[in-house]
ModelCIF file with pLDDT and N, C-alpha, C, O atoms, coordinates in Angstrom:
data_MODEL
#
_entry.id   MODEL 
#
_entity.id                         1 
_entity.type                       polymer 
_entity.pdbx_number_of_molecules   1 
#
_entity_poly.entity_id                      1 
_entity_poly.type                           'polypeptide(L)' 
_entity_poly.nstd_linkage                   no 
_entity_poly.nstd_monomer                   no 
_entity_poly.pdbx_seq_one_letter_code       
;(UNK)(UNK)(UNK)(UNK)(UNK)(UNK)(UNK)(UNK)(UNK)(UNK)(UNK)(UNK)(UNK)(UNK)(UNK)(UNK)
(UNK)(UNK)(UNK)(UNK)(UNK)(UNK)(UNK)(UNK)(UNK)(UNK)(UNK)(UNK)(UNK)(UNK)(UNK)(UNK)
(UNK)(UNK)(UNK)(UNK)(UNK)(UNK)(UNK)(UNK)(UNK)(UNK)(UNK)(UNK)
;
_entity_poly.pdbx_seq_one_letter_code_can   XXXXXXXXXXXXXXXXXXXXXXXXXXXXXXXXXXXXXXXXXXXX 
_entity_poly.pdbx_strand_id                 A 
#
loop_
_entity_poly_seq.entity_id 
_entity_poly_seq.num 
_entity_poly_seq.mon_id 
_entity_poly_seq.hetero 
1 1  UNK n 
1 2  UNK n 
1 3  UNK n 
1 4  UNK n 
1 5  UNK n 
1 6  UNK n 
1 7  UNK n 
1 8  UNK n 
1 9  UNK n 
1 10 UNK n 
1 11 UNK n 
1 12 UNK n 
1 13 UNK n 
1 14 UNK n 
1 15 UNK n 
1 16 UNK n 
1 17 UNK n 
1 18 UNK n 
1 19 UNK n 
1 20 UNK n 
1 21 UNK n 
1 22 UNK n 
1 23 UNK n 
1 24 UNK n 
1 25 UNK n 
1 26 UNK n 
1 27 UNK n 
1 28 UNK n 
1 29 UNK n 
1 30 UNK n 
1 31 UNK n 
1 32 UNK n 
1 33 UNK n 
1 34 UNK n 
1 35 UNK n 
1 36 UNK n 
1 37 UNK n 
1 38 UNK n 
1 39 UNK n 
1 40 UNK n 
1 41 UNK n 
1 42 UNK n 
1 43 UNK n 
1 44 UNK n 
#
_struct_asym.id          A 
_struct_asym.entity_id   1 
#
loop_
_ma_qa_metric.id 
_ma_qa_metric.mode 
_ma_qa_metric.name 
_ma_qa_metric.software_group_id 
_ma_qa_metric.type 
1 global pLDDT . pLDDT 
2 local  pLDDT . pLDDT 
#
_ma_qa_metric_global.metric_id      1 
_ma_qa_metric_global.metric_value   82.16 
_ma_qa_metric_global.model_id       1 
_ma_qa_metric_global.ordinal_id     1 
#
loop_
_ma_qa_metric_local.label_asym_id 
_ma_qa_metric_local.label_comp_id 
_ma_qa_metric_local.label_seq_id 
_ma_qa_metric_local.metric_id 
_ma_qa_metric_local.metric_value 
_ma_qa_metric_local.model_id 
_ma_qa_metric_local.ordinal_id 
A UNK 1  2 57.00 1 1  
A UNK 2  2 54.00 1 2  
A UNK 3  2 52.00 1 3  
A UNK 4  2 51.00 1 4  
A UNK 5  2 57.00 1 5  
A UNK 6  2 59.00 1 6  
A UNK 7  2 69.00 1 7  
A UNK 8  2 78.00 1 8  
A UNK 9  2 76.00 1 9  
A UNK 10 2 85.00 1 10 
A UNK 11 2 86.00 1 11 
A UNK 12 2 87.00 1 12 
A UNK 13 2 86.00 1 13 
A UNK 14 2 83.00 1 14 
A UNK 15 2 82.00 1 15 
A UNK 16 2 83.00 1 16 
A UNK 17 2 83.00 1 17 
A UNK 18 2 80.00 1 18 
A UNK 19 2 81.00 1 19 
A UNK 20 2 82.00 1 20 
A UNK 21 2 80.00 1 21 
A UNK 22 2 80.00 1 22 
A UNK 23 2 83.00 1 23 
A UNK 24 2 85.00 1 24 
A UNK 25 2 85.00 1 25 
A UNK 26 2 90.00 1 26 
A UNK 27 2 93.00 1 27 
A UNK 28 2 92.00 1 28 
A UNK 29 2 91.00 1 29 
A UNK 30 2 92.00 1 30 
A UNK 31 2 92.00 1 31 
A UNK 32 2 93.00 1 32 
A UNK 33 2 93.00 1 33 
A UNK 34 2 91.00 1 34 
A UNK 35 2 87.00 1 35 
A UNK 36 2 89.00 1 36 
A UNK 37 2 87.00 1 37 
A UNK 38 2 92.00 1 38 
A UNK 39 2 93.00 1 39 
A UNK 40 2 92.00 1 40 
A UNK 41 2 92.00 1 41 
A UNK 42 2 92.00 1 42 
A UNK 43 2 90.00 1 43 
A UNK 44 2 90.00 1 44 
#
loop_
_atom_site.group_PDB 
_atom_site.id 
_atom_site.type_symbol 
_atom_site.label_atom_id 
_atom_site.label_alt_id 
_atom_site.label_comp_id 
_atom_site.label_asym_id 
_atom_site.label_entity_id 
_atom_site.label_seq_id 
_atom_site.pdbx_PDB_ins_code 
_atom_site.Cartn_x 
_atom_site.Cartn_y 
_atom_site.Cartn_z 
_atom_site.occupancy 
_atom_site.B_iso_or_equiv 
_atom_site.pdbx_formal_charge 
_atom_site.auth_seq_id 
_atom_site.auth_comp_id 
_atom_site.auth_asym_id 
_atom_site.auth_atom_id 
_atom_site.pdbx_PDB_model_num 
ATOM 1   N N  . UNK A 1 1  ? 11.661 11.741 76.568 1.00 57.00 ? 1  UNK A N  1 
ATOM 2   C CA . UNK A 1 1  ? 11.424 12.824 75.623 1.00 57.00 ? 1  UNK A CA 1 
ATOM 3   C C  . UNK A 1 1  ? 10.086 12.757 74.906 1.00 57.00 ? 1  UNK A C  1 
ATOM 4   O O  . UNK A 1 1  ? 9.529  13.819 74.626 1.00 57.00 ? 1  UNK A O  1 
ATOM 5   N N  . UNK A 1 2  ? 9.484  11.517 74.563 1.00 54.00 ? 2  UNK A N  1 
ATOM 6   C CA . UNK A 1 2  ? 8.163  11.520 74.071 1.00 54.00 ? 2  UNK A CA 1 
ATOM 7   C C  . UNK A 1 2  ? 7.341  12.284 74.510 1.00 54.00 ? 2  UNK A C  1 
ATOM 8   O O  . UNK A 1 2  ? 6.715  13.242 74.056 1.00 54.00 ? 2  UNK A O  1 
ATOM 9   N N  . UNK A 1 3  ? 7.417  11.612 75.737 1.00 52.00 ? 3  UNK A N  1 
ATOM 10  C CA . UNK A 1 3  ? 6.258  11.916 77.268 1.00 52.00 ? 3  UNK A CA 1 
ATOM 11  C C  . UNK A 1 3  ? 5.844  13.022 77.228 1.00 52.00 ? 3  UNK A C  1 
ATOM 12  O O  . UNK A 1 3  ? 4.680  13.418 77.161 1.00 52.00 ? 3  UNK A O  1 
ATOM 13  N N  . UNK A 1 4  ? 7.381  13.914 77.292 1.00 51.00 ? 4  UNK A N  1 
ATOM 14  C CA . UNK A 1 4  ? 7.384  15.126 77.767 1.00 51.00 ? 4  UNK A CA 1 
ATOM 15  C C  . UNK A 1 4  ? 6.470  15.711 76.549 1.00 51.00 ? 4  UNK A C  1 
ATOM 16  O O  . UNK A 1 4  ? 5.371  16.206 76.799 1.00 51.00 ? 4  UNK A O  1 
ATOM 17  N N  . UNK A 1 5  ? 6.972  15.631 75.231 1.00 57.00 ? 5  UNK A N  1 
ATOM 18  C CA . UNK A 1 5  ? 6.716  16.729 73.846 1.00 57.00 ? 5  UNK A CA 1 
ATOM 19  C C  . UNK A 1 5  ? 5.744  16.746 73.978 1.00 57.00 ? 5  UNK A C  1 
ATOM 20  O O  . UNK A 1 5  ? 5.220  17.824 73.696 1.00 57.00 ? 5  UNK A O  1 
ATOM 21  N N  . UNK A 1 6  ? 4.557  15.316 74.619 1.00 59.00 ? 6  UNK A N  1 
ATOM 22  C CA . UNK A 1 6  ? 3.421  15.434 74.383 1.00 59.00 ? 6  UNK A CA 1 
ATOM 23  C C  . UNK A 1 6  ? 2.486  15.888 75.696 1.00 59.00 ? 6  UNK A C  1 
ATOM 24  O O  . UNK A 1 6  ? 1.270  15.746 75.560 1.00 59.00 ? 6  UNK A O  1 
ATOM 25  N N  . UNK A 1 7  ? 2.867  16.295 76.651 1.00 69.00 ? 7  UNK A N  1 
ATOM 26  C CA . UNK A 1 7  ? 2.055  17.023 77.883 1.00 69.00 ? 7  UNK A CA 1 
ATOM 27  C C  . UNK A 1 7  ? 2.156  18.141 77.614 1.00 69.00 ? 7  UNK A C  1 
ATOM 28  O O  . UNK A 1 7  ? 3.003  18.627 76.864 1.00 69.00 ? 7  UNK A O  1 
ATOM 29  N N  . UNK A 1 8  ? 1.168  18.788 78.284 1.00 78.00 ? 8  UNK A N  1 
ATOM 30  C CA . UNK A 1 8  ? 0.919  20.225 78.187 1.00 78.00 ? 8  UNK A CA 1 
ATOM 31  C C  . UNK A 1 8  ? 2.256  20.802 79.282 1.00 78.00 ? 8  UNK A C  1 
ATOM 32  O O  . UNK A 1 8  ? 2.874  20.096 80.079 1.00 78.00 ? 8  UNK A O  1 
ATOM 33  N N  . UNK A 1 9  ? 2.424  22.071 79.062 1.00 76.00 ? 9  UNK A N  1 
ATOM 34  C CA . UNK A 1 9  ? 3.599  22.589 80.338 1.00 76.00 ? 9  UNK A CA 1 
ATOM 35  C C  . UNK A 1 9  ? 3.156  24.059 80.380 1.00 76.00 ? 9  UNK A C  1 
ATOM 36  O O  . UNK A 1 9  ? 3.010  24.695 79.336 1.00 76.00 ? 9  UNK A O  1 
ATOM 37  N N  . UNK A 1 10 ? 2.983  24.498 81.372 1.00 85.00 ? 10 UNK A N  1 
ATOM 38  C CA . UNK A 1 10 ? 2.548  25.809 81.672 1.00 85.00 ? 10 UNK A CA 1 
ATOM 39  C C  . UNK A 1 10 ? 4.132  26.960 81.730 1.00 85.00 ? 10 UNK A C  1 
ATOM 40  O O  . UNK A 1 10 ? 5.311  26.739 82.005 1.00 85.00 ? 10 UNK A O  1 
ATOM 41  N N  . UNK A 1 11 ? 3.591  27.830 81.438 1.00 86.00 ? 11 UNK A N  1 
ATOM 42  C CA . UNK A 1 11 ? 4.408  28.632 81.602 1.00 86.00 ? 11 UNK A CA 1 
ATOM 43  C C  . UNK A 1 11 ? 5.498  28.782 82.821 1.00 86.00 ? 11 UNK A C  1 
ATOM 44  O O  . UNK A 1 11 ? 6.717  28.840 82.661 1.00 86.00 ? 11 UNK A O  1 
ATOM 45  N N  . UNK A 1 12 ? 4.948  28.823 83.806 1.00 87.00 ? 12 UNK A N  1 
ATOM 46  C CA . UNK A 1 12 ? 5.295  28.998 84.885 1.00 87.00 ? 12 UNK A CA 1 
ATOM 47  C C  . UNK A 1 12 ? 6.302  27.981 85.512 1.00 87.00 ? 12 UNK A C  1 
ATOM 48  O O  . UNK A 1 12 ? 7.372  28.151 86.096 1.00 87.00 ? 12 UNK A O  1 
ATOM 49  N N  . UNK A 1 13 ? 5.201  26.266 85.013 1.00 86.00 ? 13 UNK A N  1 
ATOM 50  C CA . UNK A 1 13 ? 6.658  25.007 85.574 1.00 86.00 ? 13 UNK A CA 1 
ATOM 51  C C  . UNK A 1 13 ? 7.539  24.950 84.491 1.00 86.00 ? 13 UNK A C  1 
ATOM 52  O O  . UNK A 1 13 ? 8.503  24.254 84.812 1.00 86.00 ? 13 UNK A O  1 
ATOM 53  N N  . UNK A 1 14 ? 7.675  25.560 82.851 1.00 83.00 ? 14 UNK A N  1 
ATOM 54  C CA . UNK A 1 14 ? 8.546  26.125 82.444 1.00 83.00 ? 14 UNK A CA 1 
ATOM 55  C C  . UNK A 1 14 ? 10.063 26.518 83.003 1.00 83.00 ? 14 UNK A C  1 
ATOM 56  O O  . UNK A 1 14 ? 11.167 25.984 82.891 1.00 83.00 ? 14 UNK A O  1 
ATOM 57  N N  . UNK A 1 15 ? 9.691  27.420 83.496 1.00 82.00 ? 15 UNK A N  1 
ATOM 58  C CA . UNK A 1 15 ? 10.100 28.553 84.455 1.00 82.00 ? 15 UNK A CA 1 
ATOM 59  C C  . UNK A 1 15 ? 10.775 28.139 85.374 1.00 82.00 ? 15 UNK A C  1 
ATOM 60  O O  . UNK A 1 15 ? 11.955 28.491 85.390 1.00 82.00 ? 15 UNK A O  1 
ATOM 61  N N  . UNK A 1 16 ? 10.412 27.506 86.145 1.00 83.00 ? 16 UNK A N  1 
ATOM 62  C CA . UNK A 1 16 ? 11.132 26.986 87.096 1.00 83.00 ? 16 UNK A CA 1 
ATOM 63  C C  . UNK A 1 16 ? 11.642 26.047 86.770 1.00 83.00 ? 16 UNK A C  1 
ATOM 64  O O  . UNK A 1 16 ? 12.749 25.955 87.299 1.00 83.00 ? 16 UNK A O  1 
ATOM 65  N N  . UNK A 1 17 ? 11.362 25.097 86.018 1.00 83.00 ? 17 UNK A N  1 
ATOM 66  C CA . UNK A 1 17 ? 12.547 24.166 85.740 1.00 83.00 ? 17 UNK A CA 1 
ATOM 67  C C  . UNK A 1 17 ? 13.959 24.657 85.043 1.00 83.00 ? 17 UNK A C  1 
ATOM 68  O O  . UNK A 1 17 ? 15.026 24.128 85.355 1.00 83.00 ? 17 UNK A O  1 
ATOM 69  N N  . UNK A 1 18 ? 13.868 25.701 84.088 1.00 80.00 ? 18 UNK A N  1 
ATOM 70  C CA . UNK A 1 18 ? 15.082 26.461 83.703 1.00 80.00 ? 18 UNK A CA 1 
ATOM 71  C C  . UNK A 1 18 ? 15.825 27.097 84.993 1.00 80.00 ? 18 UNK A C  1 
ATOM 72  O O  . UNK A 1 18 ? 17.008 27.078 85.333 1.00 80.00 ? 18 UNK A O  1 
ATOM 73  N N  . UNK A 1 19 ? 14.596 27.705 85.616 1.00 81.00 ? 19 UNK A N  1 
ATOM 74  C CA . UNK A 1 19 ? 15.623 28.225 87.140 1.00 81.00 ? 19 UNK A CA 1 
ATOM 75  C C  . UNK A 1 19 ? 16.257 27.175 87.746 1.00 81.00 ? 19 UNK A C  1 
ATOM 76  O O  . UNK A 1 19 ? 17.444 27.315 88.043 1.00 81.00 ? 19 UNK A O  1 
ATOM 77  N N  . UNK A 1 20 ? 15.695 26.162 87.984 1.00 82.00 ? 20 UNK A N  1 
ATOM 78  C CA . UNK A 1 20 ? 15.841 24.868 89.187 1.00 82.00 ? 20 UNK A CA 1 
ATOM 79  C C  . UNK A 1 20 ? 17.758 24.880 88.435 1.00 82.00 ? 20 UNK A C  1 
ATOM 80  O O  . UNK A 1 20 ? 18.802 25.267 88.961 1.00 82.00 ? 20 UNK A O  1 
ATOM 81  N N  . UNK A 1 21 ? 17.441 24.165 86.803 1.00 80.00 ? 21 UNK A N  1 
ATOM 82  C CA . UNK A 1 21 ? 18.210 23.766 86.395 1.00 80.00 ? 21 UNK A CA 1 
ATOM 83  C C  . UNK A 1 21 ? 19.318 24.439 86.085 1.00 80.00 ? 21 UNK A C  1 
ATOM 84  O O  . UNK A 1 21 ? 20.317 23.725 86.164 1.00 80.00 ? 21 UNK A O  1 
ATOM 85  N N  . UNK A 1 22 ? 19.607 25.973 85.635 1.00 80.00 ? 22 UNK A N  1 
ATOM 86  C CA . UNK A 1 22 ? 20.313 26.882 85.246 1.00 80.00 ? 22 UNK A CA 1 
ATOM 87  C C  . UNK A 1 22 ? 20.095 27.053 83.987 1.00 80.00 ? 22 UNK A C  1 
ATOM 88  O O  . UNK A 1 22 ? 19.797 26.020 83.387 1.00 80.00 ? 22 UNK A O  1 
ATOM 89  N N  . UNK A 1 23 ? 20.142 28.015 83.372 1.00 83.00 ? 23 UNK A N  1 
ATOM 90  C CA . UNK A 1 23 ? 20.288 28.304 81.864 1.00 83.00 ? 23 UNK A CA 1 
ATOM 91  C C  . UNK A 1 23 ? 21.392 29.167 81.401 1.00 83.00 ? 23 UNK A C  1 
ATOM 92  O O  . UNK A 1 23 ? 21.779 30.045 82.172 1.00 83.00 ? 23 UNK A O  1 
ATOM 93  N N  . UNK A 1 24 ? 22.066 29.011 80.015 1.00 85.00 ? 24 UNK A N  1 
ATOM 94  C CA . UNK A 1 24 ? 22.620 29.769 79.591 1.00 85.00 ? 24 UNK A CA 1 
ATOM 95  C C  . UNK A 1 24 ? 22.579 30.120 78.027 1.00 85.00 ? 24 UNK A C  1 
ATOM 96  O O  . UNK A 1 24 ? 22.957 29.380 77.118 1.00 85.00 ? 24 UNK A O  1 
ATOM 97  N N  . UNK A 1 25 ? 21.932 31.664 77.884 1.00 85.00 ? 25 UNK A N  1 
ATOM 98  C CA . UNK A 1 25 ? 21.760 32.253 76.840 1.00 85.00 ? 25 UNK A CA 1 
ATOM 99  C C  . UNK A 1 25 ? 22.890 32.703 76.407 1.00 85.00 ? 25 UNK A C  1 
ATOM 100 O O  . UNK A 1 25 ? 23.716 33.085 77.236 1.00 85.00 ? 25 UNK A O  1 
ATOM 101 N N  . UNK A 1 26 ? 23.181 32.760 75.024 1.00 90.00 ? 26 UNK A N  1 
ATOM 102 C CA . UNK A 1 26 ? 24.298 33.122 74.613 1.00 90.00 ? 26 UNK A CA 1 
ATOM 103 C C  . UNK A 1 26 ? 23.997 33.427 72.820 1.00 90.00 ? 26 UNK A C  1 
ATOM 104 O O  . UNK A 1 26 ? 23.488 32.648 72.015 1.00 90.00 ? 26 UNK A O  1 
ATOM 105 N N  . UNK A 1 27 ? 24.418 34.576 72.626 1.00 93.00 ? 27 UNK A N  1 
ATOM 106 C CA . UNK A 1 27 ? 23.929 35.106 70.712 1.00 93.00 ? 27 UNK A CA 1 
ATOM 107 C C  . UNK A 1 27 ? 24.438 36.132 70.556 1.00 93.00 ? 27 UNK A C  1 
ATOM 108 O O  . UNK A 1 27 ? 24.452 37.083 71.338 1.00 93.00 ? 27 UNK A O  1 
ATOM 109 N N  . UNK A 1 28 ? 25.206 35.990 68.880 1.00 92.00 ? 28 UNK A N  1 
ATOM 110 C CA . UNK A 1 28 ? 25.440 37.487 68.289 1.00 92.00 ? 28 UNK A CA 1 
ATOM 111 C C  . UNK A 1 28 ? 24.741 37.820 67.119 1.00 92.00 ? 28 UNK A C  1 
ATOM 112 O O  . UNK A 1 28 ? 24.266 37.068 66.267 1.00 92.00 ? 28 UNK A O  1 
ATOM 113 N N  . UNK A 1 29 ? 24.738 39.238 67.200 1.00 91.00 ? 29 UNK A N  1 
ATOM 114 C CA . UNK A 1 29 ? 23.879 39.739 66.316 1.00 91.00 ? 29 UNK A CA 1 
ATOM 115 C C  . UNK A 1 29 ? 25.447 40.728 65.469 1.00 91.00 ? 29 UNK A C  1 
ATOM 116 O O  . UNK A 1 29 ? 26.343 41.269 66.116 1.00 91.00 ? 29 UNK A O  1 
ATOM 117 N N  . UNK A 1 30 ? 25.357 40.698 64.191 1.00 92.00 ? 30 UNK A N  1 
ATOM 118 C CA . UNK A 1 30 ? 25.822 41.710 63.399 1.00 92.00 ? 30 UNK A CA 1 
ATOM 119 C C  . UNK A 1 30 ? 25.504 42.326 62.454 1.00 92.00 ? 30 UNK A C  1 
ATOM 120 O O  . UNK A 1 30 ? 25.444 41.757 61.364 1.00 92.00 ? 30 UNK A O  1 
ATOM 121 N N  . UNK A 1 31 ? 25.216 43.617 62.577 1.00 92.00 ? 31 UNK A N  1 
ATOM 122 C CA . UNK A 1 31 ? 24.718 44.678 61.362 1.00 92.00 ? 31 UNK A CA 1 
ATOM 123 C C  . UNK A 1 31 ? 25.894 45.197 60.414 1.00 92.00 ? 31 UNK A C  1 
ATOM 124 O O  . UNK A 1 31 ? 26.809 45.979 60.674 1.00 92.00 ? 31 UNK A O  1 
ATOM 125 N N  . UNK A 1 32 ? 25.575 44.492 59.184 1.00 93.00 ? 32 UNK A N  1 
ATOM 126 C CA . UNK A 1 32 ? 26.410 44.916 58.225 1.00 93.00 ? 32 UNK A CA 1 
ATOM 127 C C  . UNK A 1 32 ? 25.917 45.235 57.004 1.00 93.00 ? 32 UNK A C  1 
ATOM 128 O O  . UNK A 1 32 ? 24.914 44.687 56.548 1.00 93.00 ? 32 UNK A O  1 
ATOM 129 N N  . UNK A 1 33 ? 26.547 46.093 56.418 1.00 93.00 ? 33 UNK A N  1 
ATOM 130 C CA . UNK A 1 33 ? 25.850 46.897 55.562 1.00 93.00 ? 33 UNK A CA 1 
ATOM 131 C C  . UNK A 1 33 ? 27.269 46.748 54.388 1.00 93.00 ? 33 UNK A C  1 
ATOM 132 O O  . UNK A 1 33 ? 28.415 47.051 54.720 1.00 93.00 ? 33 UNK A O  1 
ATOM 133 N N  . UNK A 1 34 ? 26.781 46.066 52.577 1.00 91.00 ? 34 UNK A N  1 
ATOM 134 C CA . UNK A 1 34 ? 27.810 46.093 51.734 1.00 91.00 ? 34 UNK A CA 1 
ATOM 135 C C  . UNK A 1 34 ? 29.429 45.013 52.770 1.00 91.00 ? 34 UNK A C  1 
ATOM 136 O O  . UNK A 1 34 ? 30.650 45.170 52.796 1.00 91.00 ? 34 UNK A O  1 
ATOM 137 N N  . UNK A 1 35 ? 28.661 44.217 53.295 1.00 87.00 ? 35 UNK A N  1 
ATOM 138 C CA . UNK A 1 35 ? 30.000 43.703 53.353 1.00 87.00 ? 35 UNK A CA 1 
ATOM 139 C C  . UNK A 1 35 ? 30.915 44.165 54.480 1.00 87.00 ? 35 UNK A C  1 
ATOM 140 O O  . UNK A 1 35 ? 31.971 43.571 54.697 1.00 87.00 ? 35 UNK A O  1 
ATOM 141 N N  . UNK A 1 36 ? 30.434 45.470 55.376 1.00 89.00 ? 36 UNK A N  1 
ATOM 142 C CA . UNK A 1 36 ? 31.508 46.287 55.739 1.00 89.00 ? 36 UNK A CA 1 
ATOM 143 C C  . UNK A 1 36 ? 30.546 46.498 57.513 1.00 89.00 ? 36 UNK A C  1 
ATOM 144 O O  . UNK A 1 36 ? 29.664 47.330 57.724 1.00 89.00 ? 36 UNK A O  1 
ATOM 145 N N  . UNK A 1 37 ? 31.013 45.613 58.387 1.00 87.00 ? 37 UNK A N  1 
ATOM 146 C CA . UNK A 1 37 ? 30.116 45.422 59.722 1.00 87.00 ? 37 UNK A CA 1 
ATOM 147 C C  . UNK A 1 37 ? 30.465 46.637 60.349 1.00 87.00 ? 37 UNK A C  1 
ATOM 148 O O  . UNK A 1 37 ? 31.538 47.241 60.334 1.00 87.00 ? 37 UNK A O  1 
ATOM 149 N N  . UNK A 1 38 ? 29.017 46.999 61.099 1.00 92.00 ? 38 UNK A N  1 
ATOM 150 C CA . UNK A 1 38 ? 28.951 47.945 61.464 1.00 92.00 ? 38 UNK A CA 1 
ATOM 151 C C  . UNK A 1 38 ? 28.822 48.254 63.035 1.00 92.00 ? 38 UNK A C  1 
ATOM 152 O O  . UNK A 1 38 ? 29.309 49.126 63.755 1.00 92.00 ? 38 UNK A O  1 
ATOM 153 N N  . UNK A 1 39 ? 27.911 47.105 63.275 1.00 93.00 ? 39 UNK A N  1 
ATOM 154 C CA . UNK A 1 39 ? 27.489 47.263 64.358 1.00 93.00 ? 39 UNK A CA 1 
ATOM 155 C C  . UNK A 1 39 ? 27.674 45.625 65.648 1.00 93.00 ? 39 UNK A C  1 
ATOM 156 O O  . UNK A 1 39 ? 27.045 44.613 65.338 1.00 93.00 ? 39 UNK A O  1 
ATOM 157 N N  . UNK A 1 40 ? 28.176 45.616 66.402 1.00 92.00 ? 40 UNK A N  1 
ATOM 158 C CA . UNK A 1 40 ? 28.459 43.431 66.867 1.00 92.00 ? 40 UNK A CA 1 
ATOM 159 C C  . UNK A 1 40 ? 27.602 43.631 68.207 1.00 92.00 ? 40 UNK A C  1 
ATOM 160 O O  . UNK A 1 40 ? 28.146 44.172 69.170 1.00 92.00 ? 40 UNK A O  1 
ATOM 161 N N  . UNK A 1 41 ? 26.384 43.240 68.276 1.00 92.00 ? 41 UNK A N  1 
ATOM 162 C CA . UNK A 1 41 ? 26.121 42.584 69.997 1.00 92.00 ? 41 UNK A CA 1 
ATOM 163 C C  . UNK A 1 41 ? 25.936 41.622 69.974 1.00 92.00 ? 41 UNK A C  1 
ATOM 164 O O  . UNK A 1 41 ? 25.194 41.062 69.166 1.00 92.00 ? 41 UNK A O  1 
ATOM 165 N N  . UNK A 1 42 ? 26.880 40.842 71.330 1.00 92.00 ? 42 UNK A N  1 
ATOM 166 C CA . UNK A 1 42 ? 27.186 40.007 71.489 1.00 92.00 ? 42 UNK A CA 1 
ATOM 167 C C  . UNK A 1 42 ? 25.984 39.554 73.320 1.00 92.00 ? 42 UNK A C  1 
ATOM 168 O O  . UNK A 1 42 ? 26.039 40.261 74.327 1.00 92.00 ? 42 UNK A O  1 
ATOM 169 N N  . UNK A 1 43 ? 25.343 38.640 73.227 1.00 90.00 ? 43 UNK A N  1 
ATOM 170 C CA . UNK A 1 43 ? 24.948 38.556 74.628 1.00 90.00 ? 43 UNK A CA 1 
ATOM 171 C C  . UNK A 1 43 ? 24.870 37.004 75.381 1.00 90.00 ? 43 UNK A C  1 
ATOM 172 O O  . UNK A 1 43 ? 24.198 36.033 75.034 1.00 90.00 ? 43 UNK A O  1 
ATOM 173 N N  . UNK A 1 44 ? 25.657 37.123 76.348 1.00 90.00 ? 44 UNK A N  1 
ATOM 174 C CA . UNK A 1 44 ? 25.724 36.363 77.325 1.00 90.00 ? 44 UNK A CA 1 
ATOM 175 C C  . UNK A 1 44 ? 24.913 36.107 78.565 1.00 90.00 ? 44 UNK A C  1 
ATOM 176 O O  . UNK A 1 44 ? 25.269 35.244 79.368 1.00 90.00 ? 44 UNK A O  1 
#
């Protein structure tokens, strides 16, 4: 983990290492207004 924080990483081998490896995004968002939610996205 040192190693790594401290090399440069391009965008790109970025990239492919999330592909190589798999990723999974996952977040909710809620708009609420007074307490009283209005709006939920959820993304997977």
């Amino acid at each position: 983990p040192s190693r790594l924080a401290t090399s440069e990483v391009t965008l790109v081998e970025l990239v492919d290492r999330l592909v190589d490896k798999g990723v999974v995004l996952h977040g909710d968002i809620t708009l609420a207004v007074a307490d009283i939610d209005l709006i939920y996205v959820g993304l997977r």
